[in-house]
C-alpha atoms as a PDB file:
ATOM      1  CA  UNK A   1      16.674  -7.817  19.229  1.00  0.00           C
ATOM      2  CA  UNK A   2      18.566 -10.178  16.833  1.00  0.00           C
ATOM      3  CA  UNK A   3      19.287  -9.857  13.086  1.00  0.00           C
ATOM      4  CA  UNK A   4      16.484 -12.276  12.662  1.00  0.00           C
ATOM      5  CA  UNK A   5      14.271 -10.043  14.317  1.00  0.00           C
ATOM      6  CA  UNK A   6      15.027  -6.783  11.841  1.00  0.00           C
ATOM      7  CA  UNK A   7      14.583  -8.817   9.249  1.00  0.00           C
ATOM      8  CA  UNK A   8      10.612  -9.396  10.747  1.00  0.00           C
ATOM      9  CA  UNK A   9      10.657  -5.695  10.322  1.00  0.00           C
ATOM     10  CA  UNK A  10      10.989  -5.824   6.309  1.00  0.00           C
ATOM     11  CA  UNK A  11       9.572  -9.167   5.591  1.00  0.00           C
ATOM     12  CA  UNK A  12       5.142  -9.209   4.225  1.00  0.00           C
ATOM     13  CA  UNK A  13       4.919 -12.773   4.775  1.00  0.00           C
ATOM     14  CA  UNK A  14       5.736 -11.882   8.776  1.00  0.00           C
ATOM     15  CA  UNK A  15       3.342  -8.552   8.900  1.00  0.00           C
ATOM     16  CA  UNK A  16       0.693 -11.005   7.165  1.00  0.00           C
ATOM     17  CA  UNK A  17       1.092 -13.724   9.675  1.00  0.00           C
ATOM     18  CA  UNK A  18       0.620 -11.226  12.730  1.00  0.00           C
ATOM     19  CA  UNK A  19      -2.906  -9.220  10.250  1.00  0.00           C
ATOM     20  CA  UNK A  20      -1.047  -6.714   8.932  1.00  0.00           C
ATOM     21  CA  UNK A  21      -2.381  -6.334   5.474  1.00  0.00           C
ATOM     22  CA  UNK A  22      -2.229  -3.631   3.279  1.00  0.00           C
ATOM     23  CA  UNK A  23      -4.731  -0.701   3.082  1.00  0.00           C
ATOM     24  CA  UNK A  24      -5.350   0.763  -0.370  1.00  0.00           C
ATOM     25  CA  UNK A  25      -6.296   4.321  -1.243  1.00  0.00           C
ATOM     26  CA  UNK A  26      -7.859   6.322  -4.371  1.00  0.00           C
ATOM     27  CA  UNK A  27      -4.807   8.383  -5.979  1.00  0.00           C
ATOM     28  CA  UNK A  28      -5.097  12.018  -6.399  1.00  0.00           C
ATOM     29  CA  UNK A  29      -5.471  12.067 -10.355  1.00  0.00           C
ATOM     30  CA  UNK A  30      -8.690  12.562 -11.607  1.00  0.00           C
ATOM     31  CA  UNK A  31     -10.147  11.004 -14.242  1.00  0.00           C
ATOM     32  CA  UNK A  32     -12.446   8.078 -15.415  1.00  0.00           C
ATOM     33  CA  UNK A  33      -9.465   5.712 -14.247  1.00  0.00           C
ATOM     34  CA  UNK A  34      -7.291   6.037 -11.021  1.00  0.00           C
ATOM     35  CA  UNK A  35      -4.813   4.174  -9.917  1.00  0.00           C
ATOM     36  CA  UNK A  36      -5.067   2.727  -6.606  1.00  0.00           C
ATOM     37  CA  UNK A  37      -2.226   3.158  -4.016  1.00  0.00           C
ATOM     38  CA  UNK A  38      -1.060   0.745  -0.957  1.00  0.00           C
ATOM     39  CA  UNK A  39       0.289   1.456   2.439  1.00  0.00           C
ATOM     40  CA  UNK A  40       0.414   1.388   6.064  1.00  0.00           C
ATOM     41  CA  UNK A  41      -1.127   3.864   8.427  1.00  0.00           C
ATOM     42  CA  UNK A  42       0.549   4.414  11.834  1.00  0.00           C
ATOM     43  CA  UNK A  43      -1.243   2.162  13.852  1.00  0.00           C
ATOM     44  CA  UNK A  44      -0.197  -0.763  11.305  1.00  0.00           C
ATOM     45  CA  UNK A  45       3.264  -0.016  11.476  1.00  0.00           C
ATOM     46  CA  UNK A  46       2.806   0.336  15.529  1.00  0.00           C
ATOM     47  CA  UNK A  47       1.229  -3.103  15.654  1.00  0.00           C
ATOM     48  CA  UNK A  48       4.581  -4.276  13.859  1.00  0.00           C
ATOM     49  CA  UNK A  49       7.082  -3.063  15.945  1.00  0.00           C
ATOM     50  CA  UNK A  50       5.206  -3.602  19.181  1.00  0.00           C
ATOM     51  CA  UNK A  51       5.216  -7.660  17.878  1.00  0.00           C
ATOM     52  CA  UNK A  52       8.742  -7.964  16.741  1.00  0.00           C
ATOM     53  CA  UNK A  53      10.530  -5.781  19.022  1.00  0.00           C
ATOM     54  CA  UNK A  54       8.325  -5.558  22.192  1.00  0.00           C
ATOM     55  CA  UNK A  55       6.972  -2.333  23.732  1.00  0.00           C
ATOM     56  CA  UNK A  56      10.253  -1.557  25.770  1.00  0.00           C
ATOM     57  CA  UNK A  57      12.483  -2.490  23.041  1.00  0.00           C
ATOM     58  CA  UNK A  58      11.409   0.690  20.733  1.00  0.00           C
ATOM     59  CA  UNK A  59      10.697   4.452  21.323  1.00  0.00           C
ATOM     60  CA  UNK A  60       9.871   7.518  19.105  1.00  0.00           C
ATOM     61  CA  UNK A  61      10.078  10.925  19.464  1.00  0.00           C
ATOM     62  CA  UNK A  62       9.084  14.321  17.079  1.00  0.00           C
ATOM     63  CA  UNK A  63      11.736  17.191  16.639  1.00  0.00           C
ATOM     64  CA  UNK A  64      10.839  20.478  14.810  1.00  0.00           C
ATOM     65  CA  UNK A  65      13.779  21.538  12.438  1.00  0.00           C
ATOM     66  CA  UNK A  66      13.238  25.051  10.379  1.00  0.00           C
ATOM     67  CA  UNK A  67       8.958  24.341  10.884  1.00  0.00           C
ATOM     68  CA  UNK A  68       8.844  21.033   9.373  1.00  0.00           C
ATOM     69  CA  UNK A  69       7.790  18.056  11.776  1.00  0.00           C
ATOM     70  CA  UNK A  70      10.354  14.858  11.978  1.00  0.00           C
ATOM     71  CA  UNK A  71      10.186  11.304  13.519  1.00  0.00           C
ATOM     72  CA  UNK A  72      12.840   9.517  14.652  1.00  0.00           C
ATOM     73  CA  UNK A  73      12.128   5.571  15.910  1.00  0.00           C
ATOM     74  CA  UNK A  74      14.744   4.148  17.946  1.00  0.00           C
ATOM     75  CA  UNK A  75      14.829   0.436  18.329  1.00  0.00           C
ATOM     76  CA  UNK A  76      17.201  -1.140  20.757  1.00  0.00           C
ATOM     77  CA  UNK A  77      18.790  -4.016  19.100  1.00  0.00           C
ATOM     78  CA  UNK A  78      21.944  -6.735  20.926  1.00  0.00           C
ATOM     79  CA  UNK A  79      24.499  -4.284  19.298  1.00  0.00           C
ATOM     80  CA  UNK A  80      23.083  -0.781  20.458  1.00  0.00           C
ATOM     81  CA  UNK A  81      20.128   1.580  19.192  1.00  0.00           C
ATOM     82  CA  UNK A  82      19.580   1.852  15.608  1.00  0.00           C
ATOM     83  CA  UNK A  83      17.804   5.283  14.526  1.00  0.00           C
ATOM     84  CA  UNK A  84      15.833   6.375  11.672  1.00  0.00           C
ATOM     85  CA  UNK A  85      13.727   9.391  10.771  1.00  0.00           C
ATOM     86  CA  UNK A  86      12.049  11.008   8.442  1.00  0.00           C
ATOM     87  CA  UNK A  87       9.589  13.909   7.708  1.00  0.00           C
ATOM     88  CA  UNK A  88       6.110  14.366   7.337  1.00  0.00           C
ATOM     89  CA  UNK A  89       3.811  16.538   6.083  1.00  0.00           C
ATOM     90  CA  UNK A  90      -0.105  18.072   6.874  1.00  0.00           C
ATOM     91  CA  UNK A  91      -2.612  16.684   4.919  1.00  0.00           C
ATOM     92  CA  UNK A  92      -5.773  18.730   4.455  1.00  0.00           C
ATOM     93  CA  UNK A  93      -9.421  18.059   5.736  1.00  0.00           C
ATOM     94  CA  UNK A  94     -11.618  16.466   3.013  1.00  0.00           C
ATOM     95  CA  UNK A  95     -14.513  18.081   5.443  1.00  0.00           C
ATOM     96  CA  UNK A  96     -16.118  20.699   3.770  1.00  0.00           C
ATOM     97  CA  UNK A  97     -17.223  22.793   7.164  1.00  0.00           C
ATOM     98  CA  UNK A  98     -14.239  22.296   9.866  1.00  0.00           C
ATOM     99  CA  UNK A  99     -13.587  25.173  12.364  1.00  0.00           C
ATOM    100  CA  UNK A 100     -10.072  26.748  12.233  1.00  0.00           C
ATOM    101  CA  UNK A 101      -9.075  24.703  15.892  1.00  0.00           C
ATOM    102  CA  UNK A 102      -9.757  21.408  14.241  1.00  0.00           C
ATOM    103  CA  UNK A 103      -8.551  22.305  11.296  1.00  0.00           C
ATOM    104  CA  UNK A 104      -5.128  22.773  12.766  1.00  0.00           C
ATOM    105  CA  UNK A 105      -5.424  19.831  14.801  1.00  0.00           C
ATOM    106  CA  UNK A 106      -6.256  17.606  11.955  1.00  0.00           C
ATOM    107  CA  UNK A 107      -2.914  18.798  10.317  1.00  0.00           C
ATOM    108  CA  UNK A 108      -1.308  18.399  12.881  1.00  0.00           C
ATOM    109  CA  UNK A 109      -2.525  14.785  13.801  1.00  0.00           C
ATOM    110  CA  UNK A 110      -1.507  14.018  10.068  1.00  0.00           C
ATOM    111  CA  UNK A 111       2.222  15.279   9.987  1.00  0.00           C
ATOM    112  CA  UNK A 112       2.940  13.714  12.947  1.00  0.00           C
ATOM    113  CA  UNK A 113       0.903  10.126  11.730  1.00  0.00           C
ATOM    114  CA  UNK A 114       2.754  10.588   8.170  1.00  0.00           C
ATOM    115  CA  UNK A 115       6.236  11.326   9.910  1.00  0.00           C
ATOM    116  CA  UNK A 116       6.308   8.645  11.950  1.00  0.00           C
ATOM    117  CA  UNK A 117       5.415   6.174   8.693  1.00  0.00           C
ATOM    118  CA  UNK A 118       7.694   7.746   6.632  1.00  0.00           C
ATOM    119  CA  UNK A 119      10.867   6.658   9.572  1.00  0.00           C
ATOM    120  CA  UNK A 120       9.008   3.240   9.594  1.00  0.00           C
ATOM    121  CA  UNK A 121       9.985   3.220   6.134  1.00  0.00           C
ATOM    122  CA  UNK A 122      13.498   3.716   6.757  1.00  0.00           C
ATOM    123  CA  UNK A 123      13.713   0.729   8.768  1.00  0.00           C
ATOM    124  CA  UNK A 124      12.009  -1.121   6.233  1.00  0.00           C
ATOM    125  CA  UNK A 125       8.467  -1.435   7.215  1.00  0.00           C
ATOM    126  CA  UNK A 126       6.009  -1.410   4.071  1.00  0.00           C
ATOM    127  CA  UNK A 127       8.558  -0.876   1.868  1.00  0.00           C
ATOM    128  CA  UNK A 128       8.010  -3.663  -0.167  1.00  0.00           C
ATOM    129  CA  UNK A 129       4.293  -2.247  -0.885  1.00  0.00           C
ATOM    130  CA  UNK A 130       6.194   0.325  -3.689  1.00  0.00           C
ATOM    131  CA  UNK A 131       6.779  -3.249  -5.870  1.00  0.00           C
ATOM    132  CA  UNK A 132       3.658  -4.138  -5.902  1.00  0.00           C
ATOM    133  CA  UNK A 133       1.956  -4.153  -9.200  1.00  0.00           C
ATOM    134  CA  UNK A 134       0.003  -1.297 -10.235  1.00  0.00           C
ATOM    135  CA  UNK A 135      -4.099  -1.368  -9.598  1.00  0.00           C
ATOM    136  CA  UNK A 136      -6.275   0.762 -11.722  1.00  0.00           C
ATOM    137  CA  UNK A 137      -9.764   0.639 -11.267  1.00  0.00           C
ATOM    138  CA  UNK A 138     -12.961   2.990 -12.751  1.00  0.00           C
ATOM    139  CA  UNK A 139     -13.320   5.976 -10.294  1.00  0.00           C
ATOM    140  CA  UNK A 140     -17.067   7.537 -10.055  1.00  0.00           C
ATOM    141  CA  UNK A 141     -18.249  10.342  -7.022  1.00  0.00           C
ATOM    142  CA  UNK A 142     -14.926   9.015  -5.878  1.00  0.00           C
ATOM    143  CA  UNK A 143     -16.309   5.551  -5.205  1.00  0.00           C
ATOM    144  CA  UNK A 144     -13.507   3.060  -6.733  1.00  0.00           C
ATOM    145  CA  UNK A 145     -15.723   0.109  -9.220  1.00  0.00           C
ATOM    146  CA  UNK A 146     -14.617  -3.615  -8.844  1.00  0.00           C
ATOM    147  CA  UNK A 147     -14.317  -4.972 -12.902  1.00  0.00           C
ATOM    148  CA  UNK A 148     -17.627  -6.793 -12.347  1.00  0.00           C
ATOM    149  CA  UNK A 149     -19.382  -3.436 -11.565  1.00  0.00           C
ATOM    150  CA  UNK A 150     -19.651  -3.709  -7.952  1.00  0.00           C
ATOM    151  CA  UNK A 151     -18.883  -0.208  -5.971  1.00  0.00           C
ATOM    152  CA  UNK A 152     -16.257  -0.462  -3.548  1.00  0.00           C
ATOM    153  CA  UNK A 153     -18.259   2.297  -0.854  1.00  0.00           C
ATOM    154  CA  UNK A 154     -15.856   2.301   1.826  1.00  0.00           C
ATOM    155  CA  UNK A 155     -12.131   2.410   2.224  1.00  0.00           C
ATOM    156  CA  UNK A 156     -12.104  -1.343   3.591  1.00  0.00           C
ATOM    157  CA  UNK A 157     -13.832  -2.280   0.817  1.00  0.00           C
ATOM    158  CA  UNK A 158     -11.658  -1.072  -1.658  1.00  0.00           C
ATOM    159  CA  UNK A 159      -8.612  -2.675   0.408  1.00  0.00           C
ATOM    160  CA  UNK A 160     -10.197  -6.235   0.653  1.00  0.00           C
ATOM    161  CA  UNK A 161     -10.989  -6.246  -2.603  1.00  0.00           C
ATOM    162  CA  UNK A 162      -7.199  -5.101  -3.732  1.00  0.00           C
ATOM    163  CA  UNK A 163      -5.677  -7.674  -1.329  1.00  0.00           C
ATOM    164  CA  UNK A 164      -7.660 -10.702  -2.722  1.00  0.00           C
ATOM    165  CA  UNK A 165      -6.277  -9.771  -6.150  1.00  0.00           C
ATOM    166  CA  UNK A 166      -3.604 -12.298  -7.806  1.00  0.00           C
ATOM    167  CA  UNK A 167      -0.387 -10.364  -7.783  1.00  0.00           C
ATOM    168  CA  UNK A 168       0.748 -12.307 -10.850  1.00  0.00           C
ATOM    169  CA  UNK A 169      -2.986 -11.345 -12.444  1.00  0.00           C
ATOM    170  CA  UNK A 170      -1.891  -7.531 -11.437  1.00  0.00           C
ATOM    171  CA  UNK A 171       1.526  -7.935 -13.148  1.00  0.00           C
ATOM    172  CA  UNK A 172      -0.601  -8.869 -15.844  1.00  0.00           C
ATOM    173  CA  UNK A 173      -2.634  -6.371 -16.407  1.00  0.00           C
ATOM    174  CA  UNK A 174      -0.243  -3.574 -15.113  1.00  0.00           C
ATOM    175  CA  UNK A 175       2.110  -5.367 -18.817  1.00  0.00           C
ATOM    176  CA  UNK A 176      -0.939  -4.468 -20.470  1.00  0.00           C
ATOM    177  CA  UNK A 177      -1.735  -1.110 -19.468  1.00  0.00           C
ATOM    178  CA  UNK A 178       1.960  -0.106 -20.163  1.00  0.00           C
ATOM    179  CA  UNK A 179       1.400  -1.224 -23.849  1.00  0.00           C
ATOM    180  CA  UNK A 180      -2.319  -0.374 -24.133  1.00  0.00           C
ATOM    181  CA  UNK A 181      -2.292   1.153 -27.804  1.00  0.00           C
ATOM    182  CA  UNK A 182       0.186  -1.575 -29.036  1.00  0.00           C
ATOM    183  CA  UNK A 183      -2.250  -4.583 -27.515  1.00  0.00           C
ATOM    184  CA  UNK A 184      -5.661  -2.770 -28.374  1.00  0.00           C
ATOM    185  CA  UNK A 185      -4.966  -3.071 -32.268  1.00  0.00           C
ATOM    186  CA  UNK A 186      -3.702  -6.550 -31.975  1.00  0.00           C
ATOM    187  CA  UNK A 187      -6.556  -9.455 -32.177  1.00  0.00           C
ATOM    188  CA  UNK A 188      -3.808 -11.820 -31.453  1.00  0.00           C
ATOM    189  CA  UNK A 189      -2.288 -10.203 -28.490  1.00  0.00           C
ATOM    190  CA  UNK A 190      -5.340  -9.627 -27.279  1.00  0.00           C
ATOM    191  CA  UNK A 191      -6.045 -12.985 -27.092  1.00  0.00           C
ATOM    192  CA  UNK A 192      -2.812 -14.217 -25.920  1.00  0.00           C
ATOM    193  CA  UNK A 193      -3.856 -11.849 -23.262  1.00  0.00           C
ATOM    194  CA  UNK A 194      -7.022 -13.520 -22.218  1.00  0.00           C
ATOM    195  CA  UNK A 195      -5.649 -17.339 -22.658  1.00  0.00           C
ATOM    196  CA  UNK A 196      -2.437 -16.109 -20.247  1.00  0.00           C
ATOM    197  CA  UNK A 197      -5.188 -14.678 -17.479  1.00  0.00           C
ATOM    198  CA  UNK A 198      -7.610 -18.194 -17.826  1.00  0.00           C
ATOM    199  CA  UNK A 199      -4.432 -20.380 -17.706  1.00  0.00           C
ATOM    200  CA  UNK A 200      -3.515 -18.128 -14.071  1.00  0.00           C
ATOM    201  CA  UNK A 201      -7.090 -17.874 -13.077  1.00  0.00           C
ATOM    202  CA  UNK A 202      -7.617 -22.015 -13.419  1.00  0.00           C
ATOM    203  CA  UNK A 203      -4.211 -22.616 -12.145  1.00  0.00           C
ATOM    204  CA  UNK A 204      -3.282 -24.066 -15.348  1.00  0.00           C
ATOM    205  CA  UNK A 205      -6.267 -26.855 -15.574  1.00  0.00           C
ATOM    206  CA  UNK A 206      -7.688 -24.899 -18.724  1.00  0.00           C
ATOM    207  CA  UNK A 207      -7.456 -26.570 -21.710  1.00  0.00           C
ATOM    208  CA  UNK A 208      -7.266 -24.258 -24.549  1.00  0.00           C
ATOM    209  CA  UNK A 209      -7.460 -24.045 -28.307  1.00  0.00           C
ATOM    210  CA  UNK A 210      -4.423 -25.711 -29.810  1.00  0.00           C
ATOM    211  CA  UNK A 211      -3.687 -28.589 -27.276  1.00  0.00           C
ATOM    212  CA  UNK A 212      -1.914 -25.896 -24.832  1.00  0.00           C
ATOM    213  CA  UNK A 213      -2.985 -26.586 -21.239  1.00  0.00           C
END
């Protein structure tokens, strides 16, 4: 395992070439308008260290300290083993009839699954998904709607639809949301607004009022 290789670890452009997208997820507010939140599960960040540092070249293992759950990953690397962990916690069934043994097996899956992403973000992995910009989409029956209208049903869905999203388009609007009132009053920002997004959209073929292109 070289420096080269630990930088794999951190980098998008590597998880991407190897499938590793990002999933996205309803947030917890309620409310007409939710933001939507990115991240890797545990099989994701799995799938990345089995490809840049091999199966042999990277362990785990869970330690109990005062009743809360930790993950440490080890990965063996050309100057010795580099360790990170991190806690997790239980998330709670969304079923509304579970049976007290799966129940506590479903919490138990869950602090173990988020423990052992939280240590993959110590080393880096999916780090980079807390500068991405912010999504907000129109929440109904918790069922996430596309701009156009279209229901995003199911959680892959909701993540192709966030992945195939300009990032500079998502910078865009997250500038506007941050100044809502401000822009909403403003005819002219408003449309400074909407020229901005056709000039991105069209990859700046759009000829627009004025001469601008």
């Amino acid at each position: 395992m070289t420096k080269e290789d630990l930088i794999k670890l951190t980098s998008s452009d590597y998880h991407e070439s190897i499938g590793i997208f990002p999933k996205w997820r309803i947030g917890d507010k309620s409310g007409n308008m939710n933001e939507i939140y990115p991240y890797y599960d545990s099989d994701q960040c799995e799938a990345i260290l089995d490809d840049v540092c091999g199966i042999d070249g990277w362990g785990c293992e869970y330690r109990e300290v005062a009743g809360i759950l930790f993950c440490a990953i080890q990965i063996h690397t050309d100057n010795g083993v580099i360790e990170k962990s991190d806690a997790g916690g239980a998330r709670a069934s969304r079923k509304k009839s579970i049976g007290e043994t799966d129940k506590a097996t479903f919490e138990a899956k869950t602090a173990a699954s988020g423990a052992f992403v939280r240590a993959a973000s110590r080393i880096g992995i999916g780090r980079h998904l807390k500068d991405l910009p912010e999504v907000r989409l129109r929440v109904q029956n918790n069922v996430a709607i596309a701009p156009g209208g279209t229901p995003l049903y199911t959680p892959r869905d909701l993540s192709a639809f966030c992945n195939k999203m300009n990032p500079v388009l998502m910078h865009l609007a997250s500038a506007y949301n941050m100044a809502k009132s401000t822009f909403e009053g403003n005819d002219r920002a408003k449309k400074l607004f909407s020229d901005i997004r056709e000039i991105i959209e069209t990859g700046g073929r759009s000829k627009l009022k004025g001469g601008a292109k």
